[in-house]
N, C-alpha and C. Protein backbone atom coordinates (compact mmCIF):
# COMPACT_ATOMS: atom_id res chain seq x y z
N UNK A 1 65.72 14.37 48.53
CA UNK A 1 64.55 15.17 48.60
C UNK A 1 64.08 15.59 47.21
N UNK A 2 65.17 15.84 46.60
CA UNK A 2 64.59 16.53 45.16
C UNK A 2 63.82 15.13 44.43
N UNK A 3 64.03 13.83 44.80
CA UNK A 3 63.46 12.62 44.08
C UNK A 3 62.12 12.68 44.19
N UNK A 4 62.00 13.01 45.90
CA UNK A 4 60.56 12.93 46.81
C UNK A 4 59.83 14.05 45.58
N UNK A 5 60.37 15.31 45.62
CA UNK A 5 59.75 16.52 45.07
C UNK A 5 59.38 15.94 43.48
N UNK A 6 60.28 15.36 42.67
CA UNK A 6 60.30 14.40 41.45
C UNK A 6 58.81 13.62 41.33
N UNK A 7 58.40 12.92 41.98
CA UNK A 7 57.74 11.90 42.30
C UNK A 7 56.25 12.34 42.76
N UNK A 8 56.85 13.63 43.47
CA UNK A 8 55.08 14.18 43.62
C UNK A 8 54.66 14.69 42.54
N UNK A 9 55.23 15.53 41.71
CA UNK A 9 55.00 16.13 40.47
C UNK A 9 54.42 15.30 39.24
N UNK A 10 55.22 14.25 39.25
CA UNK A 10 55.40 12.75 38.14
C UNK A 10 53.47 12.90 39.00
N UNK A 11 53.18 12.32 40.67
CA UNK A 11 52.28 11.69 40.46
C UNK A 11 50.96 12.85 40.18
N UNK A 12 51.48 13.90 40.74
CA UNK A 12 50.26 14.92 40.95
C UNK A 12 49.60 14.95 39.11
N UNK A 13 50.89 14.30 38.31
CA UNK A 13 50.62 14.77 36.57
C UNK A 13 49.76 13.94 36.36
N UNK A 14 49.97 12.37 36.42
CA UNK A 14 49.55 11.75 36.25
C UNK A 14 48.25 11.34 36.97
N UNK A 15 48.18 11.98 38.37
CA UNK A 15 46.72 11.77 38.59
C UNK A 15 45.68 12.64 37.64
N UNK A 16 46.60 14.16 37.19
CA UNK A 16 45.33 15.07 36.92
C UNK A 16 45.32 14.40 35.59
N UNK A 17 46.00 13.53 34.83
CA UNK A 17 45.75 12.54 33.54
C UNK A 17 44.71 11.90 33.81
N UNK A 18 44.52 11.08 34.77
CA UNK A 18 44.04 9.93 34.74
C UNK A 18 42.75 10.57 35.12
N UNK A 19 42.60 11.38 36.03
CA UNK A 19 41.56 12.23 36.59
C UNK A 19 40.54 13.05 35.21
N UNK A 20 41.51 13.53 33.92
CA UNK A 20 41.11 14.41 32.74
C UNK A 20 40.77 13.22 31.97
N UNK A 21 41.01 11.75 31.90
CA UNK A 21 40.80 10.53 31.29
C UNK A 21 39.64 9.90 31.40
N UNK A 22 39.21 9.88 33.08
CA UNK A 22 38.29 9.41 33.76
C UNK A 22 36.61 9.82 33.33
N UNK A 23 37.05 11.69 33.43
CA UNK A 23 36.11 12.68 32.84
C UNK A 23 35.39 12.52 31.64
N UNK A 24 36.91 12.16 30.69
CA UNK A 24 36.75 12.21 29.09
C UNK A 24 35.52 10.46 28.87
N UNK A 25 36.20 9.50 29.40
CA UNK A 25 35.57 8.39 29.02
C UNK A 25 34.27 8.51 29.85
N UNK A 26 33.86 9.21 30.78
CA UNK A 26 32.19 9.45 31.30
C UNK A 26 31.45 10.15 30.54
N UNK A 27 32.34 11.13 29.86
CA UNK A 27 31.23 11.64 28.98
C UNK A 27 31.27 11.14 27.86
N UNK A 28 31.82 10.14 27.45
CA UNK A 28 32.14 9.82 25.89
C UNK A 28 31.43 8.38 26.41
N UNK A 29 30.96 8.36 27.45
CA UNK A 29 30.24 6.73 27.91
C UNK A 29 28.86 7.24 28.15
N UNK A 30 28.41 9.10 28.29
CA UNK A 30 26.76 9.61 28.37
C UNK A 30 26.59 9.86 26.63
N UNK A 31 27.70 10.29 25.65
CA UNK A 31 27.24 10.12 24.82
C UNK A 31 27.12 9.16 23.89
N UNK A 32 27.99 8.01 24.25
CA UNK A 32 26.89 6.35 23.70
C UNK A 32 25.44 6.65 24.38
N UNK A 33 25.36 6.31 25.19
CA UNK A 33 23.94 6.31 25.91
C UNK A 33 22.69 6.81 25.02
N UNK A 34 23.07 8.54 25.18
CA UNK A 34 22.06 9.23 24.15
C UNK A 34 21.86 8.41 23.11
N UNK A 35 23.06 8.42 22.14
CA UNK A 35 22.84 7.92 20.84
C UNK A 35 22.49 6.51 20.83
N UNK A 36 22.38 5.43 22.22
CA UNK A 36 21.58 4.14 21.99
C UNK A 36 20.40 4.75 21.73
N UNK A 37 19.86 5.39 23.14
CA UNK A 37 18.54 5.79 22.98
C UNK A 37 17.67 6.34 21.60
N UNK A 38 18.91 7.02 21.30
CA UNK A 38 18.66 7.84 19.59
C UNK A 38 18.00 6.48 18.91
N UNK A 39 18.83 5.64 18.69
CA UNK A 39 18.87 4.62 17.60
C UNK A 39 17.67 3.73 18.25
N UNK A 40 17.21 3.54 19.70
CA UNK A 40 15.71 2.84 19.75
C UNK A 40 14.79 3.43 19.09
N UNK A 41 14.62 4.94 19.29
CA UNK A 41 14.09 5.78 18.98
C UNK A 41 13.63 5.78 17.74
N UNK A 42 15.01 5.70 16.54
CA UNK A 42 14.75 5.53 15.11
C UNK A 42 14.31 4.46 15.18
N UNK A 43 14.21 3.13 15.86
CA UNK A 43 14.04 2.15 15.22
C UNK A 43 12.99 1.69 15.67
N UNK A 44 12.47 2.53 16.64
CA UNK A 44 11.24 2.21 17.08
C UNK A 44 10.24 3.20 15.63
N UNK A 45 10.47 4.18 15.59
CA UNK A 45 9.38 4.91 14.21
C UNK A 45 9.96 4.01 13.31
N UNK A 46 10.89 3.60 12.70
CA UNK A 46 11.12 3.01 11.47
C UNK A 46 9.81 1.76 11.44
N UNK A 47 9.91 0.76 12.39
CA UNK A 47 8.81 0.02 12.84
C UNK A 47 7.97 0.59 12.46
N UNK A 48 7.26 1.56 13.07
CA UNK A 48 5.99 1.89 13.07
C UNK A 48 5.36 2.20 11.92
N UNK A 49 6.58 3.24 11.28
CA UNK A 49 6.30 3.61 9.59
C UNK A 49 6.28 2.41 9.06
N UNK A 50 6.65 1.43 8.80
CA UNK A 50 6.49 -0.07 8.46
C UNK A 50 5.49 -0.57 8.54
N UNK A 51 4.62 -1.01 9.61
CA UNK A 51 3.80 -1.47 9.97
C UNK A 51 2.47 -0.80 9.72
N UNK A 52 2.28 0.67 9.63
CA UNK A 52 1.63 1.72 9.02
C UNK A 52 1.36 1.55 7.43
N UNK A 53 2.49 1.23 6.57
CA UNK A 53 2.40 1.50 5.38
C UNK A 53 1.67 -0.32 5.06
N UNK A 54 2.27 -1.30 6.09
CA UNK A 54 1.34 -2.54 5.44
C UNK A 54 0.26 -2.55 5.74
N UNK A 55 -0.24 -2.07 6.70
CA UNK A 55 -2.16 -1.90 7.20
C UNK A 55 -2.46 -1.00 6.00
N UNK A 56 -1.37 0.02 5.53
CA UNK A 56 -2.51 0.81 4.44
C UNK A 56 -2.35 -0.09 2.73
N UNK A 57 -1.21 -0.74 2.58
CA UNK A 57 -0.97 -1.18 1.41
C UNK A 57 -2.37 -2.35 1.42
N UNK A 58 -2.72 -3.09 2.83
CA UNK A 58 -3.46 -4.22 3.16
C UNK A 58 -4.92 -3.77 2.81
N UNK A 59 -5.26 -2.39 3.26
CA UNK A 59 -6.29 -2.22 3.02
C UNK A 59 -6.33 -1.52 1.38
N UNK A 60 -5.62 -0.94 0.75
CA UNK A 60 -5.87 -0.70 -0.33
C UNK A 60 -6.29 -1.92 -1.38
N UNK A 61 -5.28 -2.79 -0.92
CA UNK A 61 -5.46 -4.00 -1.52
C UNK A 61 -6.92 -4.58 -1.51
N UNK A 62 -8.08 -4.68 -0.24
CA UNK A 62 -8.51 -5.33 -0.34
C UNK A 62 -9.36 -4.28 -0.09
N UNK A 63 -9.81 -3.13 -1.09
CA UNK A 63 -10.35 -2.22 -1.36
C UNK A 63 -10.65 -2.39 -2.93
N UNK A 64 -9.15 -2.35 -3.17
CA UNK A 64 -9.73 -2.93 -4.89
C UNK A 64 -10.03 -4.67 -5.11
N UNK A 65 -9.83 -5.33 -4.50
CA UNK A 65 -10.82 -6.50 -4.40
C UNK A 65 -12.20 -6.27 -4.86
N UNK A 66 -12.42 -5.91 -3.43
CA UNK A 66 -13.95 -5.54 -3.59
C UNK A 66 -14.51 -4.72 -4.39
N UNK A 67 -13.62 -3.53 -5.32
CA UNK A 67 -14.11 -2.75 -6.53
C UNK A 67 -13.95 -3.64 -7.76
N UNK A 68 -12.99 -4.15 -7.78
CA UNK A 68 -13.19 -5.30 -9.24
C UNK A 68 -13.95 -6.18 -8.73
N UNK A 69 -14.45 -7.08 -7.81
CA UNK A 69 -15.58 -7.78 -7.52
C UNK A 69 -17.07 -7.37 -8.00
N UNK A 70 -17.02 -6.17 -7.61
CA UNK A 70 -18.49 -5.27 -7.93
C UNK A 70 -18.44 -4.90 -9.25
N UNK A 71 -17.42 -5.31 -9.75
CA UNK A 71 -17.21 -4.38 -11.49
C UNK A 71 -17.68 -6.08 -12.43
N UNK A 72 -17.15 -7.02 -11.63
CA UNK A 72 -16.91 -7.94 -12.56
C UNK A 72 -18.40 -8.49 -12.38
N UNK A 73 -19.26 -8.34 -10.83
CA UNK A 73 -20.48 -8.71 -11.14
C UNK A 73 -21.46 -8.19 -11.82
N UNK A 74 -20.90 -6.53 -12.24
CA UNK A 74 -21.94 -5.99 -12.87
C UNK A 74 -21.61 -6.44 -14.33
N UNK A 75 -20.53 -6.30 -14.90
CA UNK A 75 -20.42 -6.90 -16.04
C UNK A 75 -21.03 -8.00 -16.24
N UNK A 76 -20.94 -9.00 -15.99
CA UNK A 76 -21.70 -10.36 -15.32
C UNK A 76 -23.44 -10.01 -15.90
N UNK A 77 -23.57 -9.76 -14.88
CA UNK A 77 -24.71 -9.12 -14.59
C UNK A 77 -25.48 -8.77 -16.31
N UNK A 78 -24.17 -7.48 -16.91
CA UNK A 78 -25.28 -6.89 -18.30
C UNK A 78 -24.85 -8.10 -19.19
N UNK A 79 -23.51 -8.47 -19.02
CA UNK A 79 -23.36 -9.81 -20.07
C UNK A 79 -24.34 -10.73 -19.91
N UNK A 80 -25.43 -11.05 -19.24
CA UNK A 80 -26.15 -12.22 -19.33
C UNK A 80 -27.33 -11.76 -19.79
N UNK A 81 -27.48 -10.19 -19.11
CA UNK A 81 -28.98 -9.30 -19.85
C UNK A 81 -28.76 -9.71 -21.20
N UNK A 82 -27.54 -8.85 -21.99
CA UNK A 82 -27.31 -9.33 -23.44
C UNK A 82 -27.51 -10.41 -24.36
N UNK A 83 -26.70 -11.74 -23.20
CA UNK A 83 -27.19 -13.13 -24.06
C UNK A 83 -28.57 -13.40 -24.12
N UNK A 84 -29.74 -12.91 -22.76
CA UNK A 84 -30.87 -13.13 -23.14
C UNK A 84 -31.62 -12.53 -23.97
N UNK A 85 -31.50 -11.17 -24.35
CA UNK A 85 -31.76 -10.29 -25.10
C UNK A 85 -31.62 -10.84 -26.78
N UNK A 86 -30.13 -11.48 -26.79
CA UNK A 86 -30.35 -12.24 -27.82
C UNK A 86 -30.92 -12.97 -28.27
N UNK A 87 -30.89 -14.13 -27.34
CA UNK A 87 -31.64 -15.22 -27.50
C UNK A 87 -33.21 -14.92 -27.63
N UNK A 88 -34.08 -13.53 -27.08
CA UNK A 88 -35.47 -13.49 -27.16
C UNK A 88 -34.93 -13.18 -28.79
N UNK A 89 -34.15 -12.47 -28.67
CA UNK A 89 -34.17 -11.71 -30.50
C UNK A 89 -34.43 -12.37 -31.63
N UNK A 90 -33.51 -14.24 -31.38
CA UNK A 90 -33.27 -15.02 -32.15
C UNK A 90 -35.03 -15.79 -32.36
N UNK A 91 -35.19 -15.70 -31.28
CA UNK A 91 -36.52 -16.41 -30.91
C UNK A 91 -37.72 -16.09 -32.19
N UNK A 92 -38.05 -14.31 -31.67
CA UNK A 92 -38.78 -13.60 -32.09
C UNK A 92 -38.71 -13.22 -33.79
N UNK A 93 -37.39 -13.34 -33.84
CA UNK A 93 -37.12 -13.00 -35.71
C UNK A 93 -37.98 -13.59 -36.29
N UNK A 94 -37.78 -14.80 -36.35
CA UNK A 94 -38.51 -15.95 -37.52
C UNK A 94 -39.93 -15.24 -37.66
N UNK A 95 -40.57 -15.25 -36.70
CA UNK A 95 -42.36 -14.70 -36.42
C UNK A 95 -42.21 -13.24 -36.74
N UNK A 96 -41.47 -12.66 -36.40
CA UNK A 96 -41.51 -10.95 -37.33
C UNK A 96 -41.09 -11.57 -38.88
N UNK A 97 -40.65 -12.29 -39.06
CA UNK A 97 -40.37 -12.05 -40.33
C UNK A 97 -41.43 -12.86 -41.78
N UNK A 98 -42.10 -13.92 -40.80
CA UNK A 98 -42.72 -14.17 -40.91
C UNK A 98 -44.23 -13.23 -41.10
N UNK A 99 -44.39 -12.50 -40.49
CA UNK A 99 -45.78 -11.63 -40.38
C UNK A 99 -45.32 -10.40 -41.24
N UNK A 100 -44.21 -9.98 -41.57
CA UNK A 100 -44.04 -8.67 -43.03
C UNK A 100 -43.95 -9.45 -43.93
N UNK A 101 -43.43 -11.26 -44.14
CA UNK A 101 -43.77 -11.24 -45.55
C UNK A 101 -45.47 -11.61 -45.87
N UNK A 102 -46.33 -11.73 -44.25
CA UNK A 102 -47.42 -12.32 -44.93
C UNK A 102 -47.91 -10.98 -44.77
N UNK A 103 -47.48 -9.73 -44.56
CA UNK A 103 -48.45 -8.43 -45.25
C UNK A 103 -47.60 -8.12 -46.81
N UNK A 104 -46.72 -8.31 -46.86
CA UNK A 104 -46.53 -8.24 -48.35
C UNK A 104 -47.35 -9.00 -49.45
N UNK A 105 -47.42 -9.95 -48.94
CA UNK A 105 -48.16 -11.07 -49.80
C UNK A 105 -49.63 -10.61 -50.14
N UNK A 106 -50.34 -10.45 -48.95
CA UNK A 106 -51.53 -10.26 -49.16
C UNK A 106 -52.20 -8.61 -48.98
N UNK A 107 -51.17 -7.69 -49.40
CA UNK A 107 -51.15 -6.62 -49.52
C UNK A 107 -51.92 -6.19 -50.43
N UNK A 108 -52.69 -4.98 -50.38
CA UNK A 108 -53.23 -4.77 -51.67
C UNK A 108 -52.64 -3.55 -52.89
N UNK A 109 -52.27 -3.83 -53.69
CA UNK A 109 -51.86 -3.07 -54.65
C UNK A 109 -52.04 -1.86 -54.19
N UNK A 110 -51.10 -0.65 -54.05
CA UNK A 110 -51.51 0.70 -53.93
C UNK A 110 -51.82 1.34 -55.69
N UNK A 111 -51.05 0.78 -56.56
CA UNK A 111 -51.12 1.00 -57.76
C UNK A 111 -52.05 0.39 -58.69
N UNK A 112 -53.32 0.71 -58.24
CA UNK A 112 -54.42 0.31 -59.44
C UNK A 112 -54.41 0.90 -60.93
N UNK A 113 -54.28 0.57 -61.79
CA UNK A 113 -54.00 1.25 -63.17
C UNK A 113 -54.83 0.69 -64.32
């Protein structure tokens, strides 16, 4: 009898083990769970912040495109005013310079003496 009494004790221990085991690995199996969810969670914003920062890097990018485009046509633009500007300049010299030496020439003395 005392074996019988042995044996219930042994099992009653070992059930409330296996029973305090059972417990332990359910909750240590809800808190994987959370923390998957956690980690979609991060990795779902990590994504997003990602994908956020290339639409804005994308559009900055092709923001200054289009500002050095508009810079380089205006440059463009006065650089060719300039070359023509020259070119009337080059044009026009000879004939200005031409018409002060022919008032020098046929100038009349301011100094009569």
């Amino acid at each position: 009898m005392l074996i019988t009494v042995l044996i219930t004790i042994a099992s009653v221990g070992i059930l409330s083990t296996i029973g305090y085991l059972v417990s332990t690995v359910r909750s240590l199996k809800d808190k994987v769970e959370a923390l998957s969810l956690e980690m979609i969670d991060f990795h779902t914003h990590t994504n997003n912040q990602e994908a956020n920062h290339a639409r804005e890097h994308e559009n900055f990018s092709q923001d200054l495109d289009v500002r050095f485009d508009k810079v380089h046509r205006k440059l463009s633009k006065n650089q060719d005013e300039v070359y023509q500007n020259l070119e009337r300049f080059e044009t026009k010299l000879p004939e200005a310079i031409r018409k002060v030496i022919g008032h020098i020439e046929f100038a009349r003395p301011l100094d009569k003496k």
